[in-house]
Protein backbone atom coordinates (compact mmCIF):
# COMPACT_ATOMS: atom_id res chain seq x y z
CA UNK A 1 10.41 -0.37 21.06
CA UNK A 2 10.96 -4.04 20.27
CA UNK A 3 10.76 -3.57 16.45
CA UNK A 4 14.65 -4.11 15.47
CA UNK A 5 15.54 -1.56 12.90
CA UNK A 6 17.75 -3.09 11.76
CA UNK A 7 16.88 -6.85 11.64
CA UNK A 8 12.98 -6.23 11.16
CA UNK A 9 13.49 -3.65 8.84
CA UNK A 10 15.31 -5.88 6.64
CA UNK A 11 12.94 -8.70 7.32
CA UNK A 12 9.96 -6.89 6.41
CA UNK A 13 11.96 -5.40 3.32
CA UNK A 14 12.60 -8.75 1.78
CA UNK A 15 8.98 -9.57 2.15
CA UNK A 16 7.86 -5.87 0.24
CA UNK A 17 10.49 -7.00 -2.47
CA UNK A 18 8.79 -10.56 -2.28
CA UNK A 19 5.07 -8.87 -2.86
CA UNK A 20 6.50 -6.77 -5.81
CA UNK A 21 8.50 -10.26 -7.47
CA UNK A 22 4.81 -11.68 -7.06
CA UNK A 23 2.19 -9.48 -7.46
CA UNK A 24 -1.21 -10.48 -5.72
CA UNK A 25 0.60 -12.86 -3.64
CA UNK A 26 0.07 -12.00 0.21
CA UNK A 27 3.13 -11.83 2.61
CA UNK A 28 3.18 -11.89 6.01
CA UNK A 29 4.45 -9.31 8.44
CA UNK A 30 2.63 -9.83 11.17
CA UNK A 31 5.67 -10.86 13.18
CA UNK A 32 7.69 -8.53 12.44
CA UNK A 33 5.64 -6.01 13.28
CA UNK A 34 4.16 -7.01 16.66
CA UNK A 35 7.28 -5.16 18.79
CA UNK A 36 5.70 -1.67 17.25
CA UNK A 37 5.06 -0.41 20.65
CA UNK A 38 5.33 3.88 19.76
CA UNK A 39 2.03 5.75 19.81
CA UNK A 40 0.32 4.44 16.65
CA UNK A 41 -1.43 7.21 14.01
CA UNK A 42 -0.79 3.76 11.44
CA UNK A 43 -1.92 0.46 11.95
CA UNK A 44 1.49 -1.21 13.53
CA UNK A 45 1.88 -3.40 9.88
CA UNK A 46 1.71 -0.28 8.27
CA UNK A 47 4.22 1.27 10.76
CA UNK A 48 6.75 -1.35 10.18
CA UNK A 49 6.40 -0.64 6.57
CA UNK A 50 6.85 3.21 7.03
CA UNK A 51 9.95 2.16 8.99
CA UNK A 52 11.56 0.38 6.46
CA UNK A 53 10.84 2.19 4.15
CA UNK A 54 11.56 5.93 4.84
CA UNK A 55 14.76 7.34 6.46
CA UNK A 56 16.32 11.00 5.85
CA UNK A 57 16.90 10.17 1.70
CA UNK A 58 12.87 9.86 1.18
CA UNK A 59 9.74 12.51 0.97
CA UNK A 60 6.65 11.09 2.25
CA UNK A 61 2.63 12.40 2.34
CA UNK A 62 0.22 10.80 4.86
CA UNK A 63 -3.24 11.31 4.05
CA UNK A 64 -5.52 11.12 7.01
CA UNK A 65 -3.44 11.65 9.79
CA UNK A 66 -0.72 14.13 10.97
CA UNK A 67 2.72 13.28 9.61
CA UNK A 68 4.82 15.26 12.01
CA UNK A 69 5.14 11.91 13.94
CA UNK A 70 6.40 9.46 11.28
CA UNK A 71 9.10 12.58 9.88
CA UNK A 72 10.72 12.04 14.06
CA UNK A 73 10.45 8.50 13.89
CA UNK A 74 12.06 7.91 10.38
CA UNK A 75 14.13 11.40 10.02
CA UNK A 76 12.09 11.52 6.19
CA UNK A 77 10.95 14.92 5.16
CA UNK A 78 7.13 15.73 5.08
CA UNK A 79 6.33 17.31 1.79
CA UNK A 80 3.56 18.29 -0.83
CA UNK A 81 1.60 14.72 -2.03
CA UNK A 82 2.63 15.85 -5.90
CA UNK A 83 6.11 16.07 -4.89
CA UNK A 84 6.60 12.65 -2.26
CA UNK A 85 8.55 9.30 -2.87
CA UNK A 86 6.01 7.44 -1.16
CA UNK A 87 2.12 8.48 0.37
CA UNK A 88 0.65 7.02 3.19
CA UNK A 89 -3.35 6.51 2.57
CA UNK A 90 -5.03 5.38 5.88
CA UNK A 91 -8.25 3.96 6.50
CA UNK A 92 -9.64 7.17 7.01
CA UNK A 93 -7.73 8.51 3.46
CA UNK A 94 -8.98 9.40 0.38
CA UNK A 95 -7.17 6.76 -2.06
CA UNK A 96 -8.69 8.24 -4.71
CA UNK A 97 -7.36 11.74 -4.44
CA UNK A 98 -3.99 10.18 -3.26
CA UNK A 99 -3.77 8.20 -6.76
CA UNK A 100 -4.32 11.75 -8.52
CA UNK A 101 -1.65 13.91 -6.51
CA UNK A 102 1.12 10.86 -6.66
CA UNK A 103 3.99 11.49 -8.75
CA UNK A 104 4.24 9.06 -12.07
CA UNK A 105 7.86 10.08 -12.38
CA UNK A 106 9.25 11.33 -15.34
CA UNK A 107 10.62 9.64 -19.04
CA UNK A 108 13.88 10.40 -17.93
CA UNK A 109 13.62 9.14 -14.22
CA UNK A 110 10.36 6.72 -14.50
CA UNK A 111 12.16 5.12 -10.92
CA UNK A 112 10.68 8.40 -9.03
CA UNK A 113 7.25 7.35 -9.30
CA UNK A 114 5.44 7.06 -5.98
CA UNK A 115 4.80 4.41 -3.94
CA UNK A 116 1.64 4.23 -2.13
CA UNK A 117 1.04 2.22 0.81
CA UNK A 118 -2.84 1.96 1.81
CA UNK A 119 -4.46 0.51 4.93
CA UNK A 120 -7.01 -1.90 4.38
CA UNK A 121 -9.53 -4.33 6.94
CA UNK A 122 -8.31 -7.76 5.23
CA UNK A 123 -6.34 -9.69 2.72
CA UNK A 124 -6.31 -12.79 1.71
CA UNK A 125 -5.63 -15.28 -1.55
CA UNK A 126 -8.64 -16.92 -0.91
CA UNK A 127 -12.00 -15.36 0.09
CA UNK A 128 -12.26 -18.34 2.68
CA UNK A 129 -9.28 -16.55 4.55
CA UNK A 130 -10.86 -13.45 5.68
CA UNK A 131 -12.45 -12.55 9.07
CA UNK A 132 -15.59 -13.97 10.09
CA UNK A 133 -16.51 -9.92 10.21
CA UNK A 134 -14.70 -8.56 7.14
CA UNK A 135 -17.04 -6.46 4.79
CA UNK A 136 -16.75 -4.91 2.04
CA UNK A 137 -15.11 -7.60 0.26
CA UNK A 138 -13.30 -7.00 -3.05
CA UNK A 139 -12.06 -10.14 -5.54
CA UNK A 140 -9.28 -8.47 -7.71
CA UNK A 141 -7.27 -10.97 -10.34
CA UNK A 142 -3.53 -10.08 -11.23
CA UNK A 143 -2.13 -11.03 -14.66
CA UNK A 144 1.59 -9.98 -16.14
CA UNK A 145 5.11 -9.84 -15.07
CA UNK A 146 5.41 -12.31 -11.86
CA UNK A 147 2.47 -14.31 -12.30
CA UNK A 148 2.73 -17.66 -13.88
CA UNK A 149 -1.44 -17.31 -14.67
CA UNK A 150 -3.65 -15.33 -12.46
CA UNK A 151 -3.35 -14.74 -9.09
CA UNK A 152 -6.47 -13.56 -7.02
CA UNK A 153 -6.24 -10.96 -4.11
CA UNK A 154 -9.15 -10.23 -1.52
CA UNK A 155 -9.68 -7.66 -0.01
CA UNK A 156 -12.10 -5.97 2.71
CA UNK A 157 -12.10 -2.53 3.21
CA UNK A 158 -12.72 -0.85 6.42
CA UNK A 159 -16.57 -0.09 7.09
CA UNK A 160 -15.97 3.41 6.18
CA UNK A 161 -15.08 2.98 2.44
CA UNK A 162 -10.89 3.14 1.35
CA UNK A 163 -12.39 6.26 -0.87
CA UNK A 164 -14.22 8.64 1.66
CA UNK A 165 -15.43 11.22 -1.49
CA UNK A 166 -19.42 9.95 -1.76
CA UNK A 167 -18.91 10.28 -5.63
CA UNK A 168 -16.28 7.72 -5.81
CA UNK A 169 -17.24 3.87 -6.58
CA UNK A 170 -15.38 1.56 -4.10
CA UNK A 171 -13.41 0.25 -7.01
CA UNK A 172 -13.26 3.48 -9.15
CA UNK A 173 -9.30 3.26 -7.17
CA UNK A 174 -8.60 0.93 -9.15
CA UNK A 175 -9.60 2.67 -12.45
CA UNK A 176 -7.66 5.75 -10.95
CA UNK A 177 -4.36 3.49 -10.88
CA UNK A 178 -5.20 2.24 -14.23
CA UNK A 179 -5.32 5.68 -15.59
CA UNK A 180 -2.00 6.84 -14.21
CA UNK A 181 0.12 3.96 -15.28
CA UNK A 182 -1.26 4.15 -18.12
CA UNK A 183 1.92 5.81 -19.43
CA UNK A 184 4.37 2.96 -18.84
CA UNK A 185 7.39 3.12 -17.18
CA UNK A 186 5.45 5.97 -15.92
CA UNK A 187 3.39 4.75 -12.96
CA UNK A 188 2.47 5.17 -9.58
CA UNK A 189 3.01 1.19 -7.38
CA UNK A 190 0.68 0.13 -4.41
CA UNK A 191 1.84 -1.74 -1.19
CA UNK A 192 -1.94 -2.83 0.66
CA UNK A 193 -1.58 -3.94 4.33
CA UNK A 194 -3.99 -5.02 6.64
CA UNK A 195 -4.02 -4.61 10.08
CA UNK A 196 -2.62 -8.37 11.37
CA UNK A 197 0.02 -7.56 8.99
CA UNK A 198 -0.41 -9.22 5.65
CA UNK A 199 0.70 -7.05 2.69
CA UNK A 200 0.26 -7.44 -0.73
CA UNK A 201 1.56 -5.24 -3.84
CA UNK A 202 0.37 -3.90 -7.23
CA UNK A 203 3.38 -3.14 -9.63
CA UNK A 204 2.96 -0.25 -11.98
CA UNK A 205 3.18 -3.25 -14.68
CA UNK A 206 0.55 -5.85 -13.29
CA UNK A 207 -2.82 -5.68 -14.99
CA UNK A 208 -4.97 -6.05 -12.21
CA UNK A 209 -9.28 -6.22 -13.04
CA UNK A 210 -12.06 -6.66 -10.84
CA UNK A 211 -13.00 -10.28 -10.53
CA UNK A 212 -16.53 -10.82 -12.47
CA UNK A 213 -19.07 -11.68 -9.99
């Protein structure tokens, strides 16, 4: 594998800390994450970020895939989605249901609230930016801690919709997150990545709303 673990992994981890300092704001780890040559059950952006990421200290869930792989590769341990540091949603995961089993932490400890790190087609600042075949496209603006304004985020789901229950709105994930941080410091954070490796985060403490049309 040409992925450095210890020089990429610290690359890609100053651009996650960079997405969190600026919420909305998309990063690039498409570099980074090109020598990813192991048999892929993520996206190779969103394997860079799992390798970062996790290591024998952190509990992780993967929804929509077998996580027997990423527990070899990272030496994490594989555990209940109520009880993990951070949850995987792929694109064929149920964000949804991911939103409601993550962890919000604790008054005491809000710090163990999950991180979630979802899969998505495309992202991009600008709707201009995205594929010539993205669909699906979804205009969210971020206001709070990190943005001088508003910053605006687009992003296009895979075909088959980031919520696979047929009673769940393609944005009622973001009401979900809304709901769960609604407790702050409790909260649940959100690392998106697409598959050429731009990644974008939502703090617990960004107020992020659907663009009006």
């Amino acid at each position: 594998m040409d992925f450095d673990l210890v020089h990429d992994c610290q690359s890609v981890y100053r651009l996650v800390l960079k997405a969190f300092s600026y919420p909305g704001r998309v990063q690039d780890i498409g570099k980074q994450s090109l020598g990813i040559d192991v048999p892929l059950v993520f996206g190779k952006p969103a394997m860079a970020v799992a390798l970062t990421l996790l290591d024998g200290e952190t509990s992780v869930h993967v929804e929509g895939t077998d996580e027997a792989m990423i527990a070899r590769l990272t030496g994490c341990k594989v555990v209940a989605p109520e009880l993990a540091s951070f949850l995987f949603c792929l694109s064929d995961g149920n964000l949804c249901q991911v939103l409601e089993q993550a962890t919000t932490g604790t008054l005491i400890d809000p710090h163990l609230g999950a991180t979630v790190v979802v899969e998505v087609f495309a992202l991009a600042s600008d709707a201009s930016a995205l594929p010539l075949e993205a669909e699906n496209i979804r205009h969210l603006v971020f206001r709070g801690p990190g943005v001088e304004r508003e910053n605006h985020l687009f992003i296009a789901e895979y075909k088959e919709p980031v919520c696979s229950d047929p009673y769940c709105s393609k944005f009622q994930w973001l009401e979900v997150r809304e709901a769960r941080n609604a407790e702050f410091p409790l909260g649940i954070d959100l690392i998106l990545v697409d598959k050429d490796g731009r990644l974008a985060a939502l703090p617990r403490t960004s107020n992020v709303v659907r663009a009006e049309a």
